[in-house]
N, C-alpha and C. Protein backbone atom coordinates (compact mmCIF):
# COMPACT_ATOMS: atom_id res chain seq x y z
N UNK A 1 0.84 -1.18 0.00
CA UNK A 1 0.00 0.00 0.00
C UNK A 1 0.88 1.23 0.00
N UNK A 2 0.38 2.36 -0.57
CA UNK A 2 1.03 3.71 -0.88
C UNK A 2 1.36 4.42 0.89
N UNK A 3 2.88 4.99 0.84
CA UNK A 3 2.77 5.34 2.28
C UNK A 3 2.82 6.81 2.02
N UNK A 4 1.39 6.87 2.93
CA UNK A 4 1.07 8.96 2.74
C UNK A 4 2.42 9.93 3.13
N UNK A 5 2.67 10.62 2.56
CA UNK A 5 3.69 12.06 2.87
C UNK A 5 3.34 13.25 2.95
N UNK A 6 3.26 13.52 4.47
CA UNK A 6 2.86 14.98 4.34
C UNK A 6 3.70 16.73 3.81
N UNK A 7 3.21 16.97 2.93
CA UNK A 7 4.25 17.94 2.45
C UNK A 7 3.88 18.91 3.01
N UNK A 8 4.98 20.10 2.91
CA UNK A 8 5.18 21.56 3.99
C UNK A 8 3.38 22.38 3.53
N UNK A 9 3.03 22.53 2.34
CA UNK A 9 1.64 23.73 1.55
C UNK A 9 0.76 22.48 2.04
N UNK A 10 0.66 21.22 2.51
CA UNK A 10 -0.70 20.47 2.83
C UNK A 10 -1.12 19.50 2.10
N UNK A 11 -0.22 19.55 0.83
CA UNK A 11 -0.82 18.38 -0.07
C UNK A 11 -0.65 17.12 0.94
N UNK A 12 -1.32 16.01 0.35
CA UNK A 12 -1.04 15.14 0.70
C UNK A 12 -0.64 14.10 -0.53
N UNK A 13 0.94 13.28 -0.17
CA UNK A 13 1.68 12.93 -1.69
C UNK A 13 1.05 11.17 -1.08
N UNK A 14 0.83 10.40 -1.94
CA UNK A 14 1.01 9.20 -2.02
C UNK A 14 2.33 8.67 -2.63
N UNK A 15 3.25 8.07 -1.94
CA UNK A 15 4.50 7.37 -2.35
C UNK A 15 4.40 5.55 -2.95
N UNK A 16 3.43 5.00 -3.96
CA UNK A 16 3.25 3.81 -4.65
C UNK A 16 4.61 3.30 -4.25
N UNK A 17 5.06 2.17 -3.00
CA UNK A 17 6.17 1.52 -3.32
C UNK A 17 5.89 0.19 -2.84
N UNK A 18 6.40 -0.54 -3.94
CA UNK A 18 5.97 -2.00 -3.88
C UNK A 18 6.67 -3.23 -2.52
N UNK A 19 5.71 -3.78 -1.78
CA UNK A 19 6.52 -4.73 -1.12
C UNK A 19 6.68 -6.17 -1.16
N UNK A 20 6.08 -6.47 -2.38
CA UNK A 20 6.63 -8.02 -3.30
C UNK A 20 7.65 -7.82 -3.71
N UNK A 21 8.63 -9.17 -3.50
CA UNK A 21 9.53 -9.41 -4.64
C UNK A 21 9.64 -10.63 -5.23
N UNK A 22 10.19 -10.81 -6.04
CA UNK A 22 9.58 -12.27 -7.07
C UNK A 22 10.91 -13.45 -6.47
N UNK A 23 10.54 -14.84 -6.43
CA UNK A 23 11.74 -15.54 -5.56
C UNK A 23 12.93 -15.38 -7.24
N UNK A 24 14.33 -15.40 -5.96
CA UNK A 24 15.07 -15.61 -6.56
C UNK A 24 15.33 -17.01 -7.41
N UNK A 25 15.94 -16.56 -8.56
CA UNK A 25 16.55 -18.26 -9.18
C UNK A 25 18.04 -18.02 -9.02
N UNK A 26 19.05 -19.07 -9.00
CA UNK A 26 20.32 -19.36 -8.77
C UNK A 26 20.77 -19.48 -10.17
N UNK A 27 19.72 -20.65 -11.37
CA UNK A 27 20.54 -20.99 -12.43
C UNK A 27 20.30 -20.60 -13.37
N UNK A 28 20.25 -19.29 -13.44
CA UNK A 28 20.01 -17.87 -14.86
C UNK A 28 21.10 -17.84 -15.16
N UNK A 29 21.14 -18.47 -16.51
CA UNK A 29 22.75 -17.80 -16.92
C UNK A 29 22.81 -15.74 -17.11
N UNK A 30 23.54 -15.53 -17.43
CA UNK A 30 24.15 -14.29 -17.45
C UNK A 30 24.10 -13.71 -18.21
N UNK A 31 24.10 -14.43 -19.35
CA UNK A 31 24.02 -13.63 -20.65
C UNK A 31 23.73 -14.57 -21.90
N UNK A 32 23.18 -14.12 -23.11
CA UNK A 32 22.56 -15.11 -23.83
C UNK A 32 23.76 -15.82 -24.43
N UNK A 33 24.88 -16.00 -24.38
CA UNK A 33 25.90 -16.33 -24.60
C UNK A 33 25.83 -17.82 -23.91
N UNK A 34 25.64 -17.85 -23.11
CA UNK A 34 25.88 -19.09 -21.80
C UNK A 34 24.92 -19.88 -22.17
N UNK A 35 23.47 -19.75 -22.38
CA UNK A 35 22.46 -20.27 -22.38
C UNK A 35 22.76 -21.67 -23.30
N UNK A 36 22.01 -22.86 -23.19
CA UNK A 36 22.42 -23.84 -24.14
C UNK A 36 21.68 -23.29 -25.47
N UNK A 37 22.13 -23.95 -26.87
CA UNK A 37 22.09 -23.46 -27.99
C UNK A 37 20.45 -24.04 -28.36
N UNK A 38 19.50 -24.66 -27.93
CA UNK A 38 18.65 -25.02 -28.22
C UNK A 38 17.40 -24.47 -26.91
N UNK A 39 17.95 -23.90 -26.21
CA UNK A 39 16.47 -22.96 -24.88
C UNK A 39 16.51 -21.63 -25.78
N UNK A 40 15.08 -21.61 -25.76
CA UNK A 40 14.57 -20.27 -26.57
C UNK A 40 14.66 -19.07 -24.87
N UNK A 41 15.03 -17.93 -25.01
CA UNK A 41 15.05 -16.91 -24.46
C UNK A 41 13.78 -16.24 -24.05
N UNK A 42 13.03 -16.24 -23.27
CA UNK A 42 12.04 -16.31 -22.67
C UNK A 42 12.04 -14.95 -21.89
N UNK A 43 11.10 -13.88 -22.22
CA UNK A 43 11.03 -12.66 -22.07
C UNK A 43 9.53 -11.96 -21.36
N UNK A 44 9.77 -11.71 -20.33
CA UNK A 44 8.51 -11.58 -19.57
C UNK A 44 8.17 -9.93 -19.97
N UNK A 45 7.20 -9.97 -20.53
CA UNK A 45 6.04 -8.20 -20.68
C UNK A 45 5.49 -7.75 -19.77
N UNK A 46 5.67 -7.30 -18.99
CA UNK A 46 4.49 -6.86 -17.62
C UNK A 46 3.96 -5.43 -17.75
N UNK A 47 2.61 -5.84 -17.76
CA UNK A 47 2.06 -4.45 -18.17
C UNK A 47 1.32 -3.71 -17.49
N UNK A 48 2.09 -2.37 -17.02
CA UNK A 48 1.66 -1.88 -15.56
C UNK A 48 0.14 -1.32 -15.23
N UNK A 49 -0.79 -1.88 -16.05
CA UNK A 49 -2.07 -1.25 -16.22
C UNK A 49 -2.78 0.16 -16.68
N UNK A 50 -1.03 1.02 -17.39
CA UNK A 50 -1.51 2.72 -17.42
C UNK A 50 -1.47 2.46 -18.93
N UNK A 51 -2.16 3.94 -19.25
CA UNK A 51 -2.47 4.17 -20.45
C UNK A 51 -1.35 3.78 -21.44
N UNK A 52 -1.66 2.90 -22.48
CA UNK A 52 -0.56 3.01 -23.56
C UNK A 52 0.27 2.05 -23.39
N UNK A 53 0.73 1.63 -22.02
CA UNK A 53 1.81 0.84 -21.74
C UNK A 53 1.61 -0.74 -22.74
N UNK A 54 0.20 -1.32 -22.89
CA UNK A 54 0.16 -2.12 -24.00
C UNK A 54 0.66 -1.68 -25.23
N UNK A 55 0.85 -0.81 -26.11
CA UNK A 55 1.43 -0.40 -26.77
C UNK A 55 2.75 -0.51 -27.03
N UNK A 56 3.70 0.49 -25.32
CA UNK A 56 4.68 0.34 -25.78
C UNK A 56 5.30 -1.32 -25.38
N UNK A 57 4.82 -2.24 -24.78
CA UNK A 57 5.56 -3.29 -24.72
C UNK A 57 4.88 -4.70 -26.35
N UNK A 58 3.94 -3.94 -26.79
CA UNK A 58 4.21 -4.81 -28.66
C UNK A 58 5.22 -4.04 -28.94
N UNK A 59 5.44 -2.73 -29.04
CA UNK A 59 6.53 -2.39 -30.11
C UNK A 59 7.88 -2.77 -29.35
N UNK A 60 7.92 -2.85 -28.10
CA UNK A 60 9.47 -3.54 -27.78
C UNK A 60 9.36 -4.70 -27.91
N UNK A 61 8.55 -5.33 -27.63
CA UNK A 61 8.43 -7.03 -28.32
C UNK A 61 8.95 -7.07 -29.78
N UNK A 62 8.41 -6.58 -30.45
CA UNK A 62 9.07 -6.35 -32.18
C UNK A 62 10.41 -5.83 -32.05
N UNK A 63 10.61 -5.37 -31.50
CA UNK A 63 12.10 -4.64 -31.65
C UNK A 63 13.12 -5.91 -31.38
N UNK A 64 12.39 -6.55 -29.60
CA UNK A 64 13.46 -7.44 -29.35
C UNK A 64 13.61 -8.99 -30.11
N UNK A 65 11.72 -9.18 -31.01
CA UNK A 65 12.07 -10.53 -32.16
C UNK A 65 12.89 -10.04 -32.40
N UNK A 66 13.13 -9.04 -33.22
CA UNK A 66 13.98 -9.17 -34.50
C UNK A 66 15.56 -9.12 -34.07
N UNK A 67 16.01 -8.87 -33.15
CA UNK A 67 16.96 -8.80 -32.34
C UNK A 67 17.80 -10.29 -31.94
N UNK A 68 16.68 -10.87 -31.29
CA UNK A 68 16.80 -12.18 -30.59
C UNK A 68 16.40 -13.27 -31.13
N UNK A 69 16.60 -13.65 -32.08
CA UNK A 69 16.63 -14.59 -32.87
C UNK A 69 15.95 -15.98 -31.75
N UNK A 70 14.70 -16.38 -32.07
CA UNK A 70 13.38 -17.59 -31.14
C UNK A 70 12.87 -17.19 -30.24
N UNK A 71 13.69 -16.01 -29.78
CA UNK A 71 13.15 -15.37 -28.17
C UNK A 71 11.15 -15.92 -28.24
N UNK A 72 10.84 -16.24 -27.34
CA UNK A 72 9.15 -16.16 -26.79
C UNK A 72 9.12 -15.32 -25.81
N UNK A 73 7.93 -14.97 -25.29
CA UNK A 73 7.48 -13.84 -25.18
C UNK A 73 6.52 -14.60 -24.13
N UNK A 74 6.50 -13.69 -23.08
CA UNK A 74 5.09 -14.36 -21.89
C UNK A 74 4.79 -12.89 -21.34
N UNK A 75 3.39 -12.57 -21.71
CA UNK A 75 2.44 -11.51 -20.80
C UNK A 75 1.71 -11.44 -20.12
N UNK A 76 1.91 -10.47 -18.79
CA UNK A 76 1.05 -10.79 -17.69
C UNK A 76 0.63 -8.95 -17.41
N UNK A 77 -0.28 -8.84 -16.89
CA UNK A 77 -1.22 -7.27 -16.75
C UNK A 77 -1.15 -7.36 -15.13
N UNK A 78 -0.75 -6.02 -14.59
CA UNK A 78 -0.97 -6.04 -13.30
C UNK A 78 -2.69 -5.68 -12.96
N UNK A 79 -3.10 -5.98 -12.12
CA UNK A 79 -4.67 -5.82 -11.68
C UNK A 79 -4.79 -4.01 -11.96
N UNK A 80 -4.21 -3.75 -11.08
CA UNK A 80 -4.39 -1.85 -11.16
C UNK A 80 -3.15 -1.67 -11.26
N UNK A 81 -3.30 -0.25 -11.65
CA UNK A 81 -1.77 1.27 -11.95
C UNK A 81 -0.65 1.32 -10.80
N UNK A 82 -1.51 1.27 -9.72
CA UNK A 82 -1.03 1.96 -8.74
C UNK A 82 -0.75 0.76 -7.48
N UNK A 83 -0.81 0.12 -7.67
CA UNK A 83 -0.34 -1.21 -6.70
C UNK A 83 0.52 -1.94 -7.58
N UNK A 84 1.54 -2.45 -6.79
CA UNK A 84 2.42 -3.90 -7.13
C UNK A 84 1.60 -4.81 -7.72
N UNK A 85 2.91 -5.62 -8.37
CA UNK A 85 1.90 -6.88 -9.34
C UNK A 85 2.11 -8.38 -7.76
N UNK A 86 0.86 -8.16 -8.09
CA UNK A 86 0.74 -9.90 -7.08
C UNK A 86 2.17 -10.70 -6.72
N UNK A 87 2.29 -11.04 -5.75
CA UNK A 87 3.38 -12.16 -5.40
C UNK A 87 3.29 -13.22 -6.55
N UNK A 88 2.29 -13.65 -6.73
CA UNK A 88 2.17 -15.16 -7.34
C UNK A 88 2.72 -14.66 -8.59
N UNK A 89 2.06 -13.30 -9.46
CA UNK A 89 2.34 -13.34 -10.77
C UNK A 89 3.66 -12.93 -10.20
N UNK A 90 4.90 -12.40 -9.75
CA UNK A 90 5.98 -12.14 -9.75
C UNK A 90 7.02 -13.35 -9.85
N UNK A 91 6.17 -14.19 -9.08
CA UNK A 91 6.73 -15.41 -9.21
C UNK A 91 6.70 -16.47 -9.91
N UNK A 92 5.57 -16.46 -10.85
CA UNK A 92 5.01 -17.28 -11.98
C UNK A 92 6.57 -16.53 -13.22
N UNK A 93 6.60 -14.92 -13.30
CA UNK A 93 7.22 -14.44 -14.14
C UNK A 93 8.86 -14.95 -14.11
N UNK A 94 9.18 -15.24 -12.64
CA UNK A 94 10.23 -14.94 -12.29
C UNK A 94 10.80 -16.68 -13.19
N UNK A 95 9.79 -17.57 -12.42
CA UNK A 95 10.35 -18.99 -12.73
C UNK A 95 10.12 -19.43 -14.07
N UNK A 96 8.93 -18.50 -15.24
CA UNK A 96 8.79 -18.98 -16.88
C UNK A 96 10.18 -18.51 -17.56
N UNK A 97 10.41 -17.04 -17.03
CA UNK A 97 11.27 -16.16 -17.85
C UNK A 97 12.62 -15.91 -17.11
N UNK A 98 13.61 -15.24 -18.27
CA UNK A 98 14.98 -15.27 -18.21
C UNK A 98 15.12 -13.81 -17.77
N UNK A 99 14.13 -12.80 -18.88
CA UNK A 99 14.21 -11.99 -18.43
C UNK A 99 12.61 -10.65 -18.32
N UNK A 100 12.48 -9.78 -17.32
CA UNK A 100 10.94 -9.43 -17.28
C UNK A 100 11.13 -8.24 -17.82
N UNK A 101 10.57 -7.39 -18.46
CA UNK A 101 10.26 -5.90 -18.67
C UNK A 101 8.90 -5.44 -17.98
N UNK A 102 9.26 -4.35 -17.31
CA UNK A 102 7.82 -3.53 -17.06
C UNK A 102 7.18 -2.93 -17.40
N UNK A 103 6.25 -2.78 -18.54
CA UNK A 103 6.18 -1.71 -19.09
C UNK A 103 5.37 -0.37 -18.40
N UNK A 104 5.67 0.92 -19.34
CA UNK A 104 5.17 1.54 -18.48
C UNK A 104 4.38 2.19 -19.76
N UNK A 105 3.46 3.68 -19.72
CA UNK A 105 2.54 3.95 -21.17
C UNK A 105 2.86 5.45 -20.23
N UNK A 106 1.46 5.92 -20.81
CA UNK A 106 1.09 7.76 -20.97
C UNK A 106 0.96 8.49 -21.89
């Protein structure tokens, strides 16, 4: 949950900071270099629920096919904008994929 900040003129700021984190893995290689020559590269989309952000994570998806030669692709939508994405999906993302993007829009 957002922790309130009271500023000096009265606003009141909401600070969105997330307290999930997705479990660690040990046997991620490092770089696509390492990986064996036959595991496709597995690229997590997370899409932070704001305007547009579907958008910009197809056009980085296209950018990174053409880049990454088999890469797949796994997308997951956070529930709302303004809250963290679920434990479970952090962790569903963490253990499909090599690597996650967040996207963000506006």
């Amino acid at each position: 949950m957002a922790t309130p900040t009271n500023c000096a003129d009265g606003i009141l700021v909401f600070v969105p900071v997330g307290k999930e984190t997705a479990a660690k893995t040990s046997n991620a290689p490092a770089t696509l270099q390492q990986r064996a020559k036959d595991a496709p590269f597995v690229i997590g989309l997370l899409d932070n629920h704001k305007h547009n952000s579907d958008a910009v994570l197809a056009r980085l998806q296209q950018q990174l096919a053409a880049k990454i030669e088999g890469a797949q692709f796994v997308h997951a939508k956070k529930p709302e904008a303004g809250k963290g994405a679920p434990k479970a999906m952090l962790d569903d993302l963490a253990a499909r994929c090599d690597a996650v993007v967040n996207g963000i829009g506006d």
